[in-house]
C-alpha atoms as a PDB file:
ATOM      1  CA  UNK A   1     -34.661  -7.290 -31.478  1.00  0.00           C
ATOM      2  CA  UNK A   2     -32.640  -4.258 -29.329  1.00  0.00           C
ATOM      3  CA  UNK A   3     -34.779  -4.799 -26.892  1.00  0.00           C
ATOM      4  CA  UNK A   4     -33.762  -8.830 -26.726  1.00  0.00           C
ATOM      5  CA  UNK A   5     -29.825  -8.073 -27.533  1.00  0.00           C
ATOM      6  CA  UNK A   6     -29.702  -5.727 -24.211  1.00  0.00           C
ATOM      7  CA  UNK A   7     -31.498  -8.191 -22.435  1.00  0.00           C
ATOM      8  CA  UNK A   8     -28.681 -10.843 -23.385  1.00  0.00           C
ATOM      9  CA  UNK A   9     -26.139  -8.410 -22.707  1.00  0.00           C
ATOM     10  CA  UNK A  10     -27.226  -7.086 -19.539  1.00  0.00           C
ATOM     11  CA  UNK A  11     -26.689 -10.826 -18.243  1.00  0.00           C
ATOM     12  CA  UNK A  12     -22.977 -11.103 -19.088  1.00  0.00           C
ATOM     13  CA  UNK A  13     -21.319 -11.377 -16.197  1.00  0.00           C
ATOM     14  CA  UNK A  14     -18.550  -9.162 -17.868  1.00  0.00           C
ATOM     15  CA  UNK A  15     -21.187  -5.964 -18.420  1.00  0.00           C
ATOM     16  CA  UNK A  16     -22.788  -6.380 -14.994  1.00  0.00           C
ATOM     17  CA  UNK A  17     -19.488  -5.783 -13.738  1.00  0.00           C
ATOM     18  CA  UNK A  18     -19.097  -2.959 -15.541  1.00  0.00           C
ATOM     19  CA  UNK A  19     -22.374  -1.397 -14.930  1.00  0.00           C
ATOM     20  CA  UNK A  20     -21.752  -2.141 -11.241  1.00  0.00           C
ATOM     21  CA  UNK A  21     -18.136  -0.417 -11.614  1.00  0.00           C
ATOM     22  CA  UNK A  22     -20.129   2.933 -13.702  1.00  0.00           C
ATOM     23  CA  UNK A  23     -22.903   3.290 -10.713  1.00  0.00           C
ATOM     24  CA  UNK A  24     -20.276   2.934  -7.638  1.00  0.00           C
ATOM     25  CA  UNK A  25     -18.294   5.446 -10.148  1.00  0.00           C
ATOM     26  CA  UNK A  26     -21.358   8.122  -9.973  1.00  0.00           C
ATOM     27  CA  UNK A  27     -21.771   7.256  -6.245  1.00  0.00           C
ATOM     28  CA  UNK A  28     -18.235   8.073  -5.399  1.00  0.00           C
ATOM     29  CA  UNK A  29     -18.203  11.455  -7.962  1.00  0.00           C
ATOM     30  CA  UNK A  30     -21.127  12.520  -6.182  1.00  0.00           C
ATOM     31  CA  UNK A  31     -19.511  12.806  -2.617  1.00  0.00           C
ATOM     32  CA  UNK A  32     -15.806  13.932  -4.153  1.00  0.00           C
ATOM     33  CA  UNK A  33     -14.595  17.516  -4.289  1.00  0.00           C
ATOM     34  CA  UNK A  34     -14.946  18.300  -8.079  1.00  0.00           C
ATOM     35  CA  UNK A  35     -11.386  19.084  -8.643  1.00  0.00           C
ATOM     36  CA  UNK A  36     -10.416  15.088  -8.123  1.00  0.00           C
ATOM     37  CA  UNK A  37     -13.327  13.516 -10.578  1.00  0.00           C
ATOM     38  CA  UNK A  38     -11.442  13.732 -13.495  1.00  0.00           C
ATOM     39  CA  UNK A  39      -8.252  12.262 -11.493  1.00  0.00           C
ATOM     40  CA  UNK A  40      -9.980   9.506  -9.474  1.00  0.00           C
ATOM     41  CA  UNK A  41     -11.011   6.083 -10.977  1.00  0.00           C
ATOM     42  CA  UNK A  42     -12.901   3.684  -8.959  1.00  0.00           C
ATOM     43  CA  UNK A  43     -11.648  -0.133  -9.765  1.00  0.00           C
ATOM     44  CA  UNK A  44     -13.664  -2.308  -7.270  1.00  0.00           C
ATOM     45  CA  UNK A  45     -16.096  -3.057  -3.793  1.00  0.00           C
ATOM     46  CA  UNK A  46     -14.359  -6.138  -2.054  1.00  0.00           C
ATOM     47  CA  UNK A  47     -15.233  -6.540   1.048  1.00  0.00           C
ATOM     48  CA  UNK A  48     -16.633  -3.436   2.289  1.00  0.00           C
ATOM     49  CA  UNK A  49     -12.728  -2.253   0.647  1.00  0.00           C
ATOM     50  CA  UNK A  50     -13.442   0.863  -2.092  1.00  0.00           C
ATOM     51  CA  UNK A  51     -10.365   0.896  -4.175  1.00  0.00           C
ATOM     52  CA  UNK A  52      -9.992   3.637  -6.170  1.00  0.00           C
ATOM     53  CA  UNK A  53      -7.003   4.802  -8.633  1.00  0.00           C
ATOM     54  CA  UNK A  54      -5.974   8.117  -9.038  1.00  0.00           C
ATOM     55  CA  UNK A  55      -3.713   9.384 -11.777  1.00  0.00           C
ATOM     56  CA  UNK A  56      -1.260  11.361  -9.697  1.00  0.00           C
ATOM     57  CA  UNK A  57       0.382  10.967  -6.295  1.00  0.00           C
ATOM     58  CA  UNK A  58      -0.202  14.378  -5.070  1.00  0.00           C
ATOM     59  CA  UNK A  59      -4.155  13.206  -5.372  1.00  0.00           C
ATOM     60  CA  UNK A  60      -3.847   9.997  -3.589  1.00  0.00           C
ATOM     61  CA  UNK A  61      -2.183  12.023  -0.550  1.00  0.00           C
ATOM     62  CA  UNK A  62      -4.621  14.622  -0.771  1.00  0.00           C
ATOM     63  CA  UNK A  63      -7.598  11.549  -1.127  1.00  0.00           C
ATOM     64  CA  UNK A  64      -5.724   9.450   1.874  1.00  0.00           C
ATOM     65  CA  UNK A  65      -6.667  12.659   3.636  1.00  0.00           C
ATOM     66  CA  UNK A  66     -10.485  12.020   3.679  1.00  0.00           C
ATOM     67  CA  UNK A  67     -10.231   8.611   3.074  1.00  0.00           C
ATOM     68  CA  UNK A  68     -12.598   8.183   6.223  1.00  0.00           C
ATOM     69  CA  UNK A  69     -14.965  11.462   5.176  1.00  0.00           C
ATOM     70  CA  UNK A  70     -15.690   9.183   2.095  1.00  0.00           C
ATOM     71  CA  UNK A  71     -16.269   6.556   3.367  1.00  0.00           C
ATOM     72  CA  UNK A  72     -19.134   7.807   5.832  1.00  0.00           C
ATOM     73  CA  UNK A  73     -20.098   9.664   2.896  1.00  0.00           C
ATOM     74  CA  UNK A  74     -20.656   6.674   0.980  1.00  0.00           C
ATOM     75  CA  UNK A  75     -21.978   4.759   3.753  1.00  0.00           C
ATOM     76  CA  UNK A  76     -24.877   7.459   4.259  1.00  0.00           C
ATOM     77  CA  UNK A  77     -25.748   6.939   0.241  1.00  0.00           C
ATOM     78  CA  UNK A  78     -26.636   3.301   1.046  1.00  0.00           C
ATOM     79  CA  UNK A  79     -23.406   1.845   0.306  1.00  0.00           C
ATOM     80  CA  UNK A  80     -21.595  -0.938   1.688  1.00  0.00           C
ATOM     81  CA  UNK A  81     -18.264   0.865   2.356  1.00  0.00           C
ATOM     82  CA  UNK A  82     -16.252   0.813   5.412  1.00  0.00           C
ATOM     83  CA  UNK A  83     -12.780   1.867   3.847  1.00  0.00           C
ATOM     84  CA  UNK A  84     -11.323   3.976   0.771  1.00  0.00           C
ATOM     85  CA  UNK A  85      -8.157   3.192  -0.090  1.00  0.00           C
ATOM     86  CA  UNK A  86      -6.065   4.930  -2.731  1.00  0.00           C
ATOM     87  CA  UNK A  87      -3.609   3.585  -5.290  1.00  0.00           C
ATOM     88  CA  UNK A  88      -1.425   5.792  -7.843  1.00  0.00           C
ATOM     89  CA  UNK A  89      -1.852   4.572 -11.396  1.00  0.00           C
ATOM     90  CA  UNK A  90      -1.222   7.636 -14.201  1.00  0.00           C
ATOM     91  CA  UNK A  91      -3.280   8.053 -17.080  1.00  0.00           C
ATOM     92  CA  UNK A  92      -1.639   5.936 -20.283  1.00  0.00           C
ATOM     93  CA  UNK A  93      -2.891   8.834 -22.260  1.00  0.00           C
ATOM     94  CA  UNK A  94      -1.906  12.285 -21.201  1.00  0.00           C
ATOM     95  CA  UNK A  95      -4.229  14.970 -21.255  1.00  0.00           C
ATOM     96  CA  UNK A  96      -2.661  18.106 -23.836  1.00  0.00           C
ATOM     97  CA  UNK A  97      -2.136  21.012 -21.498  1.00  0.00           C
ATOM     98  CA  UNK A  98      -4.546  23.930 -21.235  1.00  0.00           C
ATOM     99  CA  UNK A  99      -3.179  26.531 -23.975  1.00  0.00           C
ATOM    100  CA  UNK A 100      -2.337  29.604 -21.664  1.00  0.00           C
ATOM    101  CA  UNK A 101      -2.859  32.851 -23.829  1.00  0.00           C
ATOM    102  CA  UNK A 102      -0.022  35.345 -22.874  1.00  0.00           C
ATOM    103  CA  UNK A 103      -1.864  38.724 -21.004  1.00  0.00           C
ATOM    104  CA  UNK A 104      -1.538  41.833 -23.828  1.00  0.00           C
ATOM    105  CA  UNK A 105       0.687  44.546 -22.833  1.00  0.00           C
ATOM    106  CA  UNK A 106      -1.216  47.641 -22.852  1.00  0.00           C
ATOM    107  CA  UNK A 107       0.460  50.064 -25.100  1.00  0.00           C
ATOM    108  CA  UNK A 108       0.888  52.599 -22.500  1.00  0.00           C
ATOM    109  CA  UNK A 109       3.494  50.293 -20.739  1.00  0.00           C
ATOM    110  CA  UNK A 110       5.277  49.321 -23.875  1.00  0.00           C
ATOM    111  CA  UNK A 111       5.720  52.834 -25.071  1.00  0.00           C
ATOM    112  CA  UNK A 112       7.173  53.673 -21.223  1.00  0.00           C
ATOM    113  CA  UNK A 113       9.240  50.169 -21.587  1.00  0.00           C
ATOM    114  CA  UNK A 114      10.978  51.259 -25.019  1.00  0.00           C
ATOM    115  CA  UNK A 115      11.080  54.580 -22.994  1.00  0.00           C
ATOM    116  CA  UNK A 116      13.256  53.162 -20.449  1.00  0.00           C
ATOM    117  CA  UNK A 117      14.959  50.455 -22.639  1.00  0.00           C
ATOM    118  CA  UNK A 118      16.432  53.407 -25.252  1.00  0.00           C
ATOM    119  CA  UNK A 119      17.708  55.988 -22.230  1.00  0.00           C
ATOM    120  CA  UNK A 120      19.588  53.307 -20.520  1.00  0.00           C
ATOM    121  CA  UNK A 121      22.835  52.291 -20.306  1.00  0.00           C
ATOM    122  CA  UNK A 122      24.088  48.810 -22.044  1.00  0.00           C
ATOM    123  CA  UNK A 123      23.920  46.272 -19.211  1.00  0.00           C
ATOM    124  CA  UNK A 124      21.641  43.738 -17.676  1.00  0.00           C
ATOM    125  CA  UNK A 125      18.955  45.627 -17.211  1.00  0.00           C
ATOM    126  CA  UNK A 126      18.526  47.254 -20.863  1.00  0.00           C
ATOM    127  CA  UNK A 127      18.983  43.604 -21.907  1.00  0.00           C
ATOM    128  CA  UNK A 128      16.052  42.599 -19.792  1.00  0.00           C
ATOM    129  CA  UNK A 129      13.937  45.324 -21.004  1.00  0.00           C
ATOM    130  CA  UNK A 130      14.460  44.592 -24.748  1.00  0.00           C
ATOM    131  CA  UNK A 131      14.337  41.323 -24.137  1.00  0.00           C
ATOM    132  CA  UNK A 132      10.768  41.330 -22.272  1.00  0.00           C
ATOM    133  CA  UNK A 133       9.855  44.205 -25.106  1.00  0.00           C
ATOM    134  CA  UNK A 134      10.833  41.326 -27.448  1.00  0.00           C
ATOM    135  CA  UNK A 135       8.591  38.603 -25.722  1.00  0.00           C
ATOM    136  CA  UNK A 136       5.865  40.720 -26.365  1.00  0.00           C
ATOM    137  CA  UNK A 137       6.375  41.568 -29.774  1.00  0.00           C
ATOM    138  CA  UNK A 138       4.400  38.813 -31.060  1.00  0.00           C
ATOM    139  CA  UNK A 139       0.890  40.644 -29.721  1.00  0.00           C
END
């Protein structure tokens, strides 16, 4: 009975586009620099025309770049590509941002910074000192 339902399914127009879209997909990650998979989408193969959306400006530009390098890359895989071209469409859900964990101040240099921060003088940079002793209380 599975065997029969992916048969039927496998002959919707609607999931052979969509398998289509997934392999051209692995094609194109396979010849990107890593750092743009996550950022690069491809949409469609009109034409000989890749069209690919990226989530970010500062990728298309970079993408635009090798635009051509892709394309021969592509091209060598077996691919019907002549052109890459780049569109910027941002992510409708946004990715949380890496949690950065603040570096630990070694106790050495907080001892010699509450050194420093009680023998000076009140001013700007006793302030700064307390205040950067105080942004590392929290260790």
């Amino acid at each position: 009975m599975a065997e029969r339902l992916g048969n039927l399914l496998s002959n919707l127009p609607a999931v052979r586009q969509a398998l289509a879209l997934s392999s051209l997909q692995r094609q194109f990650d396979a010849v990107l620099p890593a750092r743009f998979r996550e950022d690069a989408r491809v949409v469609a193969l009109d034409d000989g025309e890749l069209r690919v959306l990226c989530s970010n400006g500062a990728v298309a530009s970079r993408l635009r770049l090798e635009s051509q390098n892709l394309a021969a890359a592509l091209q060598q895989r077996g691919l019907p590509v002549r052109r890459v071209s780049f569109k910027v469409q941002p992510a409708t859900v946004r990715r949380a941002p890496a949690v950065r964990q603040k570096p630990l101040l070694p106790a050495a240099a907080r001892q010699a910074l509450e050194s420093a921060a009680t023998q000076l003088e009140e001013g700007e940079v006793k302030a700064a000192l307390q205040n950067l002793l105080k942004h590392h209380s929290s260790d």
